[in-house]
C-alpha atoms as a PDB file:
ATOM      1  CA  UNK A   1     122.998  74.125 119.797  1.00  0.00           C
ATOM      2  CA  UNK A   2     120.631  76.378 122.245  1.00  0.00           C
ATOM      3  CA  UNK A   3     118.173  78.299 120.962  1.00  0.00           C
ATOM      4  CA  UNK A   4     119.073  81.834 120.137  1.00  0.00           C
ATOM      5  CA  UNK A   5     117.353  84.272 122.837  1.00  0.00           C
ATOM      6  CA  UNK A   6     115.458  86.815 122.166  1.00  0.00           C
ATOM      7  CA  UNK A   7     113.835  90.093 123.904  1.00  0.00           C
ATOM      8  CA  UNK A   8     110.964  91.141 121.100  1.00  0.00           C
ATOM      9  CA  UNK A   9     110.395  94.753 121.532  1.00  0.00           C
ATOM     10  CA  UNK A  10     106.869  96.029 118.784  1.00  0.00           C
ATOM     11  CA  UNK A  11     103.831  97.453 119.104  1.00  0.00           C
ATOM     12  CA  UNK A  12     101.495  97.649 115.582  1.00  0.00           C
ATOM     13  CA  UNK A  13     100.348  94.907 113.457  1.00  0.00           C
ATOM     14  CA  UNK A  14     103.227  95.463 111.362  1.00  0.00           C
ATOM     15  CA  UNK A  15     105.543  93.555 113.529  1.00  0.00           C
ATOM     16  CA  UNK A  16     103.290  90.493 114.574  1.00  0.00           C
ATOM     17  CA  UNK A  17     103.843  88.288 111.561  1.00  0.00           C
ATOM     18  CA  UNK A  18     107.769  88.538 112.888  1.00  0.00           C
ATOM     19  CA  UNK A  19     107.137  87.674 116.207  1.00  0.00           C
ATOM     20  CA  UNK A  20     104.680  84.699 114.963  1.00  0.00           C
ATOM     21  CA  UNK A  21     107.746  83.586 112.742  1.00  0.00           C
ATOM     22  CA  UNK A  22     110.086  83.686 115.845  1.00  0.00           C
ATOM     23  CA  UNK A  23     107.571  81.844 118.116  1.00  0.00           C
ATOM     24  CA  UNK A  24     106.907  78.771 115.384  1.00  0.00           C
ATOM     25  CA  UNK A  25     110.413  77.979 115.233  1.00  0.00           C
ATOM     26  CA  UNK A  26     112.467  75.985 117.665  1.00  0.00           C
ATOM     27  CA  UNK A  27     115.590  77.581 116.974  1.00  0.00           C
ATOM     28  CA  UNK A  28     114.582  80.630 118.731  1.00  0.00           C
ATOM     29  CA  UNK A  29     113.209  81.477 122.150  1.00  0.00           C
ATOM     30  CA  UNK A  30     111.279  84.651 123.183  1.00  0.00           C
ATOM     31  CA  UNK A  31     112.367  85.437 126.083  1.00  0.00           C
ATOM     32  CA  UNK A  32     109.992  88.466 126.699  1.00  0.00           C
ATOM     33  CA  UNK A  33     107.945  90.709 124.595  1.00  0.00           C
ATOM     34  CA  UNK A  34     108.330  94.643 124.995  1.00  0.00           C
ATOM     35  CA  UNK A  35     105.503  96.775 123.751  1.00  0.00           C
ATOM     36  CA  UNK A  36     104.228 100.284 124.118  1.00  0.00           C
ATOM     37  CA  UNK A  37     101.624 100.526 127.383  1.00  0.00           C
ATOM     38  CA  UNK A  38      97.961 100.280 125.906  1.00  0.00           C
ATOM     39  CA  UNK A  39      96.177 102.862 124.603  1.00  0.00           C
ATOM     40  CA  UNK A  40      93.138 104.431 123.707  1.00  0.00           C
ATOM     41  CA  UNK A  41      91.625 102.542 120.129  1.00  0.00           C
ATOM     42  CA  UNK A  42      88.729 102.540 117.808  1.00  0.00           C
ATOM     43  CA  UNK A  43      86.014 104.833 117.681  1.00  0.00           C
ATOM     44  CA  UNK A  44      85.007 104.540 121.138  1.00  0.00           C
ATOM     45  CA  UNK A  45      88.638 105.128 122.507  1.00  0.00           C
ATOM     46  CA  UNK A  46      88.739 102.443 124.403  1.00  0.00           C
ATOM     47  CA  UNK A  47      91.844 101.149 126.521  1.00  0.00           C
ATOM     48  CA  UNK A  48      93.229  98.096 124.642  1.00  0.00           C
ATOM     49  CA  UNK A  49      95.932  96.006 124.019  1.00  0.00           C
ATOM     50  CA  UNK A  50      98.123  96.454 120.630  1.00  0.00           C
ATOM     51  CA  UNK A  51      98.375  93.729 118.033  1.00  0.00           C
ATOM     52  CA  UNK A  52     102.261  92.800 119.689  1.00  0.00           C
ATOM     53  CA  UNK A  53     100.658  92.589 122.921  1.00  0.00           C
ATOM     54  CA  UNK A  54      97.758  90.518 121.904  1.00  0.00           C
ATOM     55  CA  UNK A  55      99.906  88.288 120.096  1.00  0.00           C
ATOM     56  CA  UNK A  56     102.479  87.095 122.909  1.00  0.00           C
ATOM     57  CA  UNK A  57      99.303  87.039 125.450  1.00  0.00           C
ATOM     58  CA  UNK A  58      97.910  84.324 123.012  1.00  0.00           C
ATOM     59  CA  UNK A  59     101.289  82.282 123.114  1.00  0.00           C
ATOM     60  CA  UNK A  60     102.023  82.673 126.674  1.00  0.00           C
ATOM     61  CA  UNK A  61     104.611  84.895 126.729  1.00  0.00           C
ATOM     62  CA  UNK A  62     105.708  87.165 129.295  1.00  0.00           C
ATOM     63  CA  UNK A  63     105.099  90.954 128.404  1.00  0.00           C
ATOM     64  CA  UNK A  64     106.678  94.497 129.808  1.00  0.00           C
ATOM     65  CA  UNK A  65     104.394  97.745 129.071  1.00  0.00           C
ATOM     66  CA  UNK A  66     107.512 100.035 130.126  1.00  0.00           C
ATOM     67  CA  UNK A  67     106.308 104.167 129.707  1.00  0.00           C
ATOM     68  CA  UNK A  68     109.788 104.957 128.761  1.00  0.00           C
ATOM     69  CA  UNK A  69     112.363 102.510 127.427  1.00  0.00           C
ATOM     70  CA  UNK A  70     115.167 105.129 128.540  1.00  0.00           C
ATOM     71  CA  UNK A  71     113.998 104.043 132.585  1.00  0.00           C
ATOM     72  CA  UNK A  72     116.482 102.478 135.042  1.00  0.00           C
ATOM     73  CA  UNK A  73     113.928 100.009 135.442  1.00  0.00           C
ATOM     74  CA  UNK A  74     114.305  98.967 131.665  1.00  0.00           C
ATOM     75  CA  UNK A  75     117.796  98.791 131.611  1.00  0.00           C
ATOM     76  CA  UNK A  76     117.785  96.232 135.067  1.00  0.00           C
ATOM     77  CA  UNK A  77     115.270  94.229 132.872  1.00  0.00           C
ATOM     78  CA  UNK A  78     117.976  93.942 130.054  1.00  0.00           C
ATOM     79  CA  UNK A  79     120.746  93.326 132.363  1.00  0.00           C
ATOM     80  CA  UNK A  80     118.498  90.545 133.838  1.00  0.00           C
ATOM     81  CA  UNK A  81     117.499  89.414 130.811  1.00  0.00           C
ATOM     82  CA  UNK A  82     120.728  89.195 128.952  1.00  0.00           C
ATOM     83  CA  UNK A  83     119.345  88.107 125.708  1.00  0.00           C
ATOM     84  CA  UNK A  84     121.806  87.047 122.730  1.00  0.00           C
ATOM     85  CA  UNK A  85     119.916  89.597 120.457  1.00  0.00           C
ATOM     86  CA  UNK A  86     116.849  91.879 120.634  1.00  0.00           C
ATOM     87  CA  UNK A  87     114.359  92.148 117.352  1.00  0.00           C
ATOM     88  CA  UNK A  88     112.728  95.596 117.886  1.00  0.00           C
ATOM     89  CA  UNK A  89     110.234  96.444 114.493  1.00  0.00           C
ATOM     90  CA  UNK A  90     107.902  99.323 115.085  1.00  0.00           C
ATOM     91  CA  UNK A  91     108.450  99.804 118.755  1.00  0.00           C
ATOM     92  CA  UNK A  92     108.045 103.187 118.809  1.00  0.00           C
ATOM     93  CA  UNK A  93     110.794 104.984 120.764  1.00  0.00           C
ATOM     94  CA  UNK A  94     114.500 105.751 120.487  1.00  0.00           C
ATOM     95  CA  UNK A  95     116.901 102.937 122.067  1.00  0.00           C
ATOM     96  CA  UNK A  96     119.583 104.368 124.688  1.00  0.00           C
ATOM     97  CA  UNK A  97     122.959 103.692 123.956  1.00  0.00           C
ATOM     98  CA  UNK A  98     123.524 101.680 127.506  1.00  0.00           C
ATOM     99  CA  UNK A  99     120.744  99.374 126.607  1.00  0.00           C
ATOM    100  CA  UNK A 100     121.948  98.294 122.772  1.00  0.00           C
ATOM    101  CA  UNK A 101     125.284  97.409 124.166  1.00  0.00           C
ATOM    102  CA  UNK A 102     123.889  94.793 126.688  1.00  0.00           C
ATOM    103  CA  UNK A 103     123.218  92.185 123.846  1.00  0.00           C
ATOM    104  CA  UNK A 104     125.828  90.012 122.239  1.00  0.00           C
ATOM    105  CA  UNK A 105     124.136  90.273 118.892  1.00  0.00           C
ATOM    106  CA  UNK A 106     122.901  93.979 119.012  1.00  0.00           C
ATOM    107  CA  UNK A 107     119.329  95.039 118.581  1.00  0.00           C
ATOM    108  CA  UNK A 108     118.393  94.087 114.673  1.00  0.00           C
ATOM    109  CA  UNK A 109     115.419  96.026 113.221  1.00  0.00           C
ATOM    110  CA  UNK A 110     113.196  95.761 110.486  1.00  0.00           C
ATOM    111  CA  UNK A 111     112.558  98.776 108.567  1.00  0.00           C
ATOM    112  CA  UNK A 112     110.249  99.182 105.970  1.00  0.00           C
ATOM    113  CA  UNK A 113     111.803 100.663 103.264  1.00  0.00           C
ATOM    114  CA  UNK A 114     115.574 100.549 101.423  1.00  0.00           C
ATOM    115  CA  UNK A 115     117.818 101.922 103.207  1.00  0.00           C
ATOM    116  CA  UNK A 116     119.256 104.561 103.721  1.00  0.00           C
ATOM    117  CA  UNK A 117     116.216 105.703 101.477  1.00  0.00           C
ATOM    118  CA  UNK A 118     113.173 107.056 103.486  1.00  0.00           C
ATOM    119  CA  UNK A 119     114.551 106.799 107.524  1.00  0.00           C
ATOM    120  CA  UNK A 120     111.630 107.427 109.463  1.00  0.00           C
ATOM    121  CA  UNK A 121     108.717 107.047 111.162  1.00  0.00           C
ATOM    122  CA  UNK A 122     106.376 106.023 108.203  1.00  0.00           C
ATOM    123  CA  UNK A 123     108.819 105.167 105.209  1.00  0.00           C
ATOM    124  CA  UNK A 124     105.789 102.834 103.434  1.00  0.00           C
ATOM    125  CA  UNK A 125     103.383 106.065 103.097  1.00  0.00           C
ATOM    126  CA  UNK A 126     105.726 108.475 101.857  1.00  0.00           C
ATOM    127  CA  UNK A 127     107.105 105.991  99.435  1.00  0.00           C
ATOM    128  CA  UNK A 128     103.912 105.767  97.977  1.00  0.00           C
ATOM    129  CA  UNK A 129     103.180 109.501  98.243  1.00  0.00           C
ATOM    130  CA  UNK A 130     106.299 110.942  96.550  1.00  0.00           C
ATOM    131  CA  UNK A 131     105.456 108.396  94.007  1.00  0.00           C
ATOM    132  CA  UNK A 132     108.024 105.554  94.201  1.00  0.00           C
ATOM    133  CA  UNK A 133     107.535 102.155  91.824  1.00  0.00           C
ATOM    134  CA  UNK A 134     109.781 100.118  94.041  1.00  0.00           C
ATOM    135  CA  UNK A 135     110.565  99.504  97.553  1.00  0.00           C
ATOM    136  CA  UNK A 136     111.058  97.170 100.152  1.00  0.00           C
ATOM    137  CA  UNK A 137     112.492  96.173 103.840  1.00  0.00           C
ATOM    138  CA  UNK A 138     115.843  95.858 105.442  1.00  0.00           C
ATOM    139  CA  UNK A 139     117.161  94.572 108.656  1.00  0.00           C
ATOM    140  CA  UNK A 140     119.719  96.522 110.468  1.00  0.00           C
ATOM    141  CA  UNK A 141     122.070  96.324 113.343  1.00  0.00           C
ATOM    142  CA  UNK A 142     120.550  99.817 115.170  1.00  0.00           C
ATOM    143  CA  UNK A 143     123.281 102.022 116.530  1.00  0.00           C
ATOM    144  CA  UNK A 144     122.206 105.980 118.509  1.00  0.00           C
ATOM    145  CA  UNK A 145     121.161 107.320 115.428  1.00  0.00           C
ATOM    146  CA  UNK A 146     117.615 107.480 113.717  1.00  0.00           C
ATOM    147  CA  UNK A 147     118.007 104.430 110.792  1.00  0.00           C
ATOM    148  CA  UNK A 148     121.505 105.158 111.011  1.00  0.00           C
ATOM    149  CA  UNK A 149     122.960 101.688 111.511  1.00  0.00           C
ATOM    150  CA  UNK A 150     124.606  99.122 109.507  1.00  0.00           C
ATOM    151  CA  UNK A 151     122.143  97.418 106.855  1.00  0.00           C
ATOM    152  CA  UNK A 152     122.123  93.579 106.494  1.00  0.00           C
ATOM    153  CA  UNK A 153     119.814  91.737 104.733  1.00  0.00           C
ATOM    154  CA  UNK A 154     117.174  93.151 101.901  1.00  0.00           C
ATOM    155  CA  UNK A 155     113.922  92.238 100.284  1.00  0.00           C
ATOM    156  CA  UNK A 156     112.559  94.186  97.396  1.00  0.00           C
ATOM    157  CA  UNK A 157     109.359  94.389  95.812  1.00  0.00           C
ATOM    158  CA  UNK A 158     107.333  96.654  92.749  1.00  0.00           C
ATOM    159  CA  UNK A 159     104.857  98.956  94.133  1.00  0.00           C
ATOM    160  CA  UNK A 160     101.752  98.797  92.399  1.00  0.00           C
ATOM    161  CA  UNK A 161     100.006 101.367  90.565  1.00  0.00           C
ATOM    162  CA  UNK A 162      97.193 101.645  92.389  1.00  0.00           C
ATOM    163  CA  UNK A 163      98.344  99.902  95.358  1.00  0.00           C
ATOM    164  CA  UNK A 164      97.511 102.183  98.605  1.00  0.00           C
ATOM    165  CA  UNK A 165      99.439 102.089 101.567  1.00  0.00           C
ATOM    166  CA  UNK A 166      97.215  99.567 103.839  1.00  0.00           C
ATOM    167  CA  UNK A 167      97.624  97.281 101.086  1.00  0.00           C
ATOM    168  CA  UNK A 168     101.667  97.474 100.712  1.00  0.00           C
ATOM    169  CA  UNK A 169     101.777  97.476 104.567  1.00  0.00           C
ATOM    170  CA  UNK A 170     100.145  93.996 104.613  1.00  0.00           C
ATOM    171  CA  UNK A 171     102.713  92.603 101.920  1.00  0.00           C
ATOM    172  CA  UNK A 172     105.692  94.181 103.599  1.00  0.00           C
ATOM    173  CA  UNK A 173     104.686  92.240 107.614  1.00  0.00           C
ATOM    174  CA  UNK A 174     104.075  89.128 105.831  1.00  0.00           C
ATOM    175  CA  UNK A 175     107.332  89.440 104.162  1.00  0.00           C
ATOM    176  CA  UNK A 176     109.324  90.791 107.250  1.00  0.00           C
ATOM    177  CA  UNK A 177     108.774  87.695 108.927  1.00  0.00           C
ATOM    178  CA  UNK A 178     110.304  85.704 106.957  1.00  0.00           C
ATOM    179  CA  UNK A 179     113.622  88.425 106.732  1.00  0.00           C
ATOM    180  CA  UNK A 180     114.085  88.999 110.078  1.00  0.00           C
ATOM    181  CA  UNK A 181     114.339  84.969 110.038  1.00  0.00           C
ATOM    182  CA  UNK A 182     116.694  84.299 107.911  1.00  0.00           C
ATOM    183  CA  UNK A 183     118.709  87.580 109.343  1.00  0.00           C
ATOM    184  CA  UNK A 184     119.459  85.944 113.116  1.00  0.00           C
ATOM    185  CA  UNK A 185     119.666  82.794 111.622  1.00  0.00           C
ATOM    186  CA  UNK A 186     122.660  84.563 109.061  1.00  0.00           C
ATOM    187  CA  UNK A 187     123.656  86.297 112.191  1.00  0.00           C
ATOM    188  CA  UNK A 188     124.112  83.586 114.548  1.00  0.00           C
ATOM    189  CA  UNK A 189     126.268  81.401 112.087  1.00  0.00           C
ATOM    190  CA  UNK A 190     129.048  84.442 111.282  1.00  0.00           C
ATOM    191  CA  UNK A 191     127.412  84.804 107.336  1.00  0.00           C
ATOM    192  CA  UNK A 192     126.138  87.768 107.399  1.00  0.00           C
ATOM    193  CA  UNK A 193     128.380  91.288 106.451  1.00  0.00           C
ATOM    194  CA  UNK A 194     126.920  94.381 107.800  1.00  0.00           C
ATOM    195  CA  UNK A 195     127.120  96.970 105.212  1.00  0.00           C
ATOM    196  CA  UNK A 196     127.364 101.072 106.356  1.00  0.00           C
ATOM    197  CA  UNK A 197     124.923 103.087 105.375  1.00  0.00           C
ATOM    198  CA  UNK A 198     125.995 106.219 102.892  1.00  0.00           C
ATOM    199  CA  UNK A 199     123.879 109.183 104.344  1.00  0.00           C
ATOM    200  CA  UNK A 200     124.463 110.910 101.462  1.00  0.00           C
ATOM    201  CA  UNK A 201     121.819 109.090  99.729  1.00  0.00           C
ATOM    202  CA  UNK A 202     119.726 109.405 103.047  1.00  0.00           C
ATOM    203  CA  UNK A 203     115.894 110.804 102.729  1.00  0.00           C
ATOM    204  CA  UNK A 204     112.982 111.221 105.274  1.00  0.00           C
ATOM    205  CA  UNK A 205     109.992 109.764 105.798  1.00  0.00           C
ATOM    206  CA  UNK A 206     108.854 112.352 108.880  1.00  0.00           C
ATOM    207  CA  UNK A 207     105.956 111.192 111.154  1.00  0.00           C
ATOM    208  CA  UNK A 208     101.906 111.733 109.164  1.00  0.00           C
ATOM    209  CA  UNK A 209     100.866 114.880 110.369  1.00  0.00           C
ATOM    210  CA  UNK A 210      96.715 115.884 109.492  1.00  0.00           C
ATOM    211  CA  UNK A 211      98.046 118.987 107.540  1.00  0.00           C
ATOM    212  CA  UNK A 212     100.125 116.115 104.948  1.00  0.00           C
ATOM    213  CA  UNK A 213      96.167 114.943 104.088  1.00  0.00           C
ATOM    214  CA  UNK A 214      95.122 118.435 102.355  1.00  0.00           C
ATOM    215  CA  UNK A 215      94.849 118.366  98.395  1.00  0.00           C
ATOM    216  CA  UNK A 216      96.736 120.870  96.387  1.00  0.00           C
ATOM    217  CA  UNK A 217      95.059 120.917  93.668  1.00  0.00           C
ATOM    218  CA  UNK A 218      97.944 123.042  91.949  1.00  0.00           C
ATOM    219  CA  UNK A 219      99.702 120.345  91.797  1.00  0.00           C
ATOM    220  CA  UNK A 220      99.531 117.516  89.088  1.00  0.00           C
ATOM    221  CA  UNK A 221      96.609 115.075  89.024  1.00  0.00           C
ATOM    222  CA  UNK A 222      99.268 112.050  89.496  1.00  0.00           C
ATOM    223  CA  UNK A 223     100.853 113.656  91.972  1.00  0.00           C
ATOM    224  CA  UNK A 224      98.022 113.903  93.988  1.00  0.00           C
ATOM    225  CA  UNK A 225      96.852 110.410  93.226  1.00  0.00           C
ATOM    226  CA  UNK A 226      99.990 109.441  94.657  1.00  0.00           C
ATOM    227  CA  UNK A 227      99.241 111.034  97.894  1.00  0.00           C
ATOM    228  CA  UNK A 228      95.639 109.830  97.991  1.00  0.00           C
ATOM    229  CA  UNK A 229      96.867 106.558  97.966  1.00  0.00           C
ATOM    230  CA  UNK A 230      99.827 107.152 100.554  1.00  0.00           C
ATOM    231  CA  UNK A 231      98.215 108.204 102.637  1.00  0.00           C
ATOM    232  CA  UNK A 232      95.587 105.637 103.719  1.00  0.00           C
ATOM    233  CA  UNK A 233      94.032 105.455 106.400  1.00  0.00           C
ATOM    234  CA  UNK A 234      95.306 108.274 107.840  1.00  0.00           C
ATOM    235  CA  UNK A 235      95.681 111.368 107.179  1.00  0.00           C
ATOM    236  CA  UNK A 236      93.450 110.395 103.930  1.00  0.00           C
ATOM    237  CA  UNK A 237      93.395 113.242 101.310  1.00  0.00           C
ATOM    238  CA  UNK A 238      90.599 116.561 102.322  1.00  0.00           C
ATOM    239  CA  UNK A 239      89.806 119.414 100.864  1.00  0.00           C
ATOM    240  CA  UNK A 240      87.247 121.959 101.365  1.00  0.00           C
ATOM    241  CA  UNK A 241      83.626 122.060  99.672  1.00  0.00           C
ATOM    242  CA  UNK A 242      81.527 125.525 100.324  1.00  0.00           C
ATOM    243  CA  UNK A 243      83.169 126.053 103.816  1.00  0.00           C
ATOM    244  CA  UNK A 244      83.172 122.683 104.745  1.00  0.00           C
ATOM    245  CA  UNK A 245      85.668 119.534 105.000  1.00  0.00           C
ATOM    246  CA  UNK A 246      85.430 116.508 103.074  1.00  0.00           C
ATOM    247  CA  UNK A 247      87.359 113.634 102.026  1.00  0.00           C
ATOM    248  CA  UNK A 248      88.012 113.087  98.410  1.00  0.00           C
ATOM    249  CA  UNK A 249      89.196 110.037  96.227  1.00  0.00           C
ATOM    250  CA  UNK A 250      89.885 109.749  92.490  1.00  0.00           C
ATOM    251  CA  UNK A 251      92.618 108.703  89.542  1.00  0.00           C
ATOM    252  CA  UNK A 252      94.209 110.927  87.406  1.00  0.00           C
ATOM    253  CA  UNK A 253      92.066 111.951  84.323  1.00  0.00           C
ATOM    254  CA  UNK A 254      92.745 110.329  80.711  1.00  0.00           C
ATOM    255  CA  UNK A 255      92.019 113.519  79.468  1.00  0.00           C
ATOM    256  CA  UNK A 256      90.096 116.102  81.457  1.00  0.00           C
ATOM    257  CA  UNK A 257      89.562 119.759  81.385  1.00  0.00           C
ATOM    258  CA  UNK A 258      91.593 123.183  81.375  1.00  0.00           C
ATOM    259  CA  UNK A 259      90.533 125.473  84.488  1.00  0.00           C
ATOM    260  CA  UNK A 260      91.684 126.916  87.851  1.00  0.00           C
ATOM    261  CA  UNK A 261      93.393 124.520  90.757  1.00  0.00           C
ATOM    262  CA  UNK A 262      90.159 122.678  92.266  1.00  0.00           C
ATOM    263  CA  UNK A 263      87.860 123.681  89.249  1.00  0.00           C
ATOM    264  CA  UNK A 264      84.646 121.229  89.172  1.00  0.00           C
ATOM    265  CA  UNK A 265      83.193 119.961  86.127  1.00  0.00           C
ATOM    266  CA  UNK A 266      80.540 117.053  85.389  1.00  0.00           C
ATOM    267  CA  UNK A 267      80.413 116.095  82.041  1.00  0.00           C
ATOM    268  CA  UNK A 268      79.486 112.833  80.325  1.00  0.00           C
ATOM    269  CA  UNK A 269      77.840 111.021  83.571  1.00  0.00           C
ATOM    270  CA  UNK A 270      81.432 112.004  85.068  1.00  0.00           C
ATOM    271  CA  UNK A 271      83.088 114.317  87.354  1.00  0.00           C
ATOM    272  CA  UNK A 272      86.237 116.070  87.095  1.00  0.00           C
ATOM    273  CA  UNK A 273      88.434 118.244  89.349  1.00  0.00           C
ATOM    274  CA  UNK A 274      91.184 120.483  87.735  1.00  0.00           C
ATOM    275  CA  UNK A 275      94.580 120.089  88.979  1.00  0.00           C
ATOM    276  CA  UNK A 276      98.220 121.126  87.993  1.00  0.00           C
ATOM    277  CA  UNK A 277      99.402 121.288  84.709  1.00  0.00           C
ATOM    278  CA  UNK A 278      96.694 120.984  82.516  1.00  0.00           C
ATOM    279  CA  UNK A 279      95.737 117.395  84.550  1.00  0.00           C
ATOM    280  CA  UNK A 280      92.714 116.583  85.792  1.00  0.00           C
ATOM    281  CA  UNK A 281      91.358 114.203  88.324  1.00  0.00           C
ATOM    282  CA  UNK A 282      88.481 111.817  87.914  1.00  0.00           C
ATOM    283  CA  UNK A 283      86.240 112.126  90.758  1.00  0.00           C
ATOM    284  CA  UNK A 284      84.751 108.835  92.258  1.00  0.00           C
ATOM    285  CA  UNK A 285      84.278 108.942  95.540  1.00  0.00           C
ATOM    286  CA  UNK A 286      83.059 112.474  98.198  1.00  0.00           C
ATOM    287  CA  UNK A 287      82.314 112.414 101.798  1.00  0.00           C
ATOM    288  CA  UNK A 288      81.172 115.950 103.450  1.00  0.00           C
ATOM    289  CA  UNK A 289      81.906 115.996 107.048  1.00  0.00           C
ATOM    290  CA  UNK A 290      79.203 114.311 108.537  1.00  0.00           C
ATOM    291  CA  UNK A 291      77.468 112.502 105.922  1.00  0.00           C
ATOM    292  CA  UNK A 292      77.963 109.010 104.378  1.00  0.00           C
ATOM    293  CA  UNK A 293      80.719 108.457 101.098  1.00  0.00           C
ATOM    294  CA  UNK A 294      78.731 108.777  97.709  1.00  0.00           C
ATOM    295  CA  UNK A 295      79.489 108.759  94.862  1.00  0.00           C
ATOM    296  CA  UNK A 296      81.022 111.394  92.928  1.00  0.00           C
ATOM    297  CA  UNK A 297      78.210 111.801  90.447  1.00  0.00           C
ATOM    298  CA  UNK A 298      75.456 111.466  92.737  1.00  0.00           C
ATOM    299  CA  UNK A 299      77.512 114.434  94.918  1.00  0.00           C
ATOM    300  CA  UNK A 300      77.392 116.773  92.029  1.00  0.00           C
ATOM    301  CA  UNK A 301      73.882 116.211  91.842  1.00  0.00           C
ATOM    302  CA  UNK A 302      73.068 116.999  95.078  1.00  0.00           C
ATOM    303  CA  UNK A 303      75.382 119.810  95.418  1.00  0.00           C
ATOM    304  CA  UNK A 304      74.416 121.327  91.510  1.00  0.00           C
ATOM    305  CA  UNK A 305      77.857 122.481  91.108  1.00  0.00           C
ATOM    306  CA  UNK A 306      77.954 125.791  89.318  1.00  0.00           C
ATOM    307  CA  UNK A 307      79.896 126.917  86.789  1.00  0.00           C
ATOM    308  CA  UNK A 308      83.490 127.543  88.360  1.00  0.00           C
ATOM    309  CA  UNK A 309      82.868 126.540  91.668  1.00  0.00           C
ATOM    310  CA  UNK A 310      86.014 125.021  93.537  1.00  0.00           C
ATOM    311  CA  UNK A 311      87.204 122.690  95.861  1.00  0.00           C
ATOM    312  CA  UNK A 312      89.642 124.271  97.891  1.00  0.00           C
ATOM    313  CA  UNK A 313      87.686 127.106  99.132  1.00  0.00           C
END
């Protein structure tokens, strides 16, 4: 039997250990690699290659940097191409309708979370942020919509509880590779049963925006724990300090203190910020815009909080 032919369309780190999967095994053949045009990375904003890109260079594979997938030029690449199936994870743009029709096999993506839970643009952060204990990855058949299509295979896993969304990310690739294998295989051999999607049960995971970073300290210290942690690397969590930004981290409080939203206190060689509900959070970490991360303690020492003072304002 030929290998099955595939068109690999990703651009992050989150799809390589798929496309590594794909290129170790015989039964497939990469046809081509489709990834976003390189951009600007790092902290000197240099012009680089993504992790997709950088990954099919290595295995001499060919690669397409189209601007817009939606092009006439894209769609005479596809009708070129003709591959049996295309494995799109991460790309980062909507697929036309005339392109998913052109293979056999339809476009199959990997999404990272359980369907039709969390559609979207960054479904492992917001799980984490609205406080989930479990999630996990499905492969779809995509149709027009946004995470609309028919599901077909899933992997579940426990999110832990202080796991941070860098850290689930890495899990979730590794496992993905290993899914999206065992989904064309499935597909290819007539074993596999899409399943619709009931949009009823349907939520949103909307792209990070900076403002989704800011602490409310009104709300509960686990709440905001959550986001903290969901919101690694970026946006982080911020708050304000005496007119100025900085980036907070800390775990909710065993037991803490009553005061106002953002209330400081240092007390036992600790220091505590008063949230939501009677909660507090333990301060451990505080970086002022422009200076190094210290440590909470040693921040309340150089800042000698007074009584009352806030984060927040």
């Amino acid at each position: 039997m030929p290998p099955l032919r595939i068109v690999f369309c990703g651009t992050p780190a989150f799809a390589v250990p798929a496309l590594r999967e794909l290129i170790a095994r015989p039964e497939f053949k990469i046809e081509g690699v489709i990834t976003q045009p390189d951009r600007p990375r790092g902290r000197g904003g240099e012009i680089s290659a993504g992790p997709v890109k950088a990954t099919a260079l290595a295995a001499a594979i060919p690669v397409y940097q189209p601007q817009k997938i939606r092009s006439d030029e894209v769609f005479d690449y596809f009708a070129r191409a003709v591959p049996d199936v295309v494995v799109i994870i991460a790309y980062g743009q909507i697929i036309p309708a005339r392109l998913i029709a052109i293979p056999r096999l339809g476009w199959i993506n990997l999404h990272g979370s359980l369907l039709p839970k969390y559609r979207g643009a960054a479904p492992i952060h917001w799980a984490i942020a609205k406080g989930e204990t479990r999630t996990g990855l499905t492969t779809m058949s995509i149709d027009a919509g946004l995470d609309t299509g028919p599901t077909l295979l899933r992997w579940e896993t426990a999110i832990g509880a202080d796991e941070t969304a860098p850290e689930l990310y890495e899990r979730m690739a590794q496992a993905g590779g290993l899914l999206i294998v065992e989904t064309l295989r499935r597909l290819a051999d007539g074993t596999i049963t899409p399943v619709a999607q009931d949009a009823a049960q349907a939520t949103f995971a909307p792209p990070l925006k900076k403002e989704d970073g800011r602490i409310d300290w009104s709300l509960p210290a686990s709440v905001i724990y959550n986001r903290m942690r969901g919101f690694q690397p970026w946006p982080g969590a911020y708050t304000r300090f005496r007119g100025k930004q900085c980036a907070a981290w800390g775990r909710p409080a065993v037991s803490g203190f009553e005061g106002a939203a953002g209330e400081i206190r240092a007390s036992g060689g600790e220091v505590y910020v008063a949230c939501g509900d009677g909660s507090a959070l333990r301060l451990e970490t505080v970086q002022m815009e422009g200076r190094k991360r210290v440590a909470a303690r040693e921040f309340a020492n150089g800042a000698r909080i007074a009584d009352g003072e806030r984060f927040g304002s």
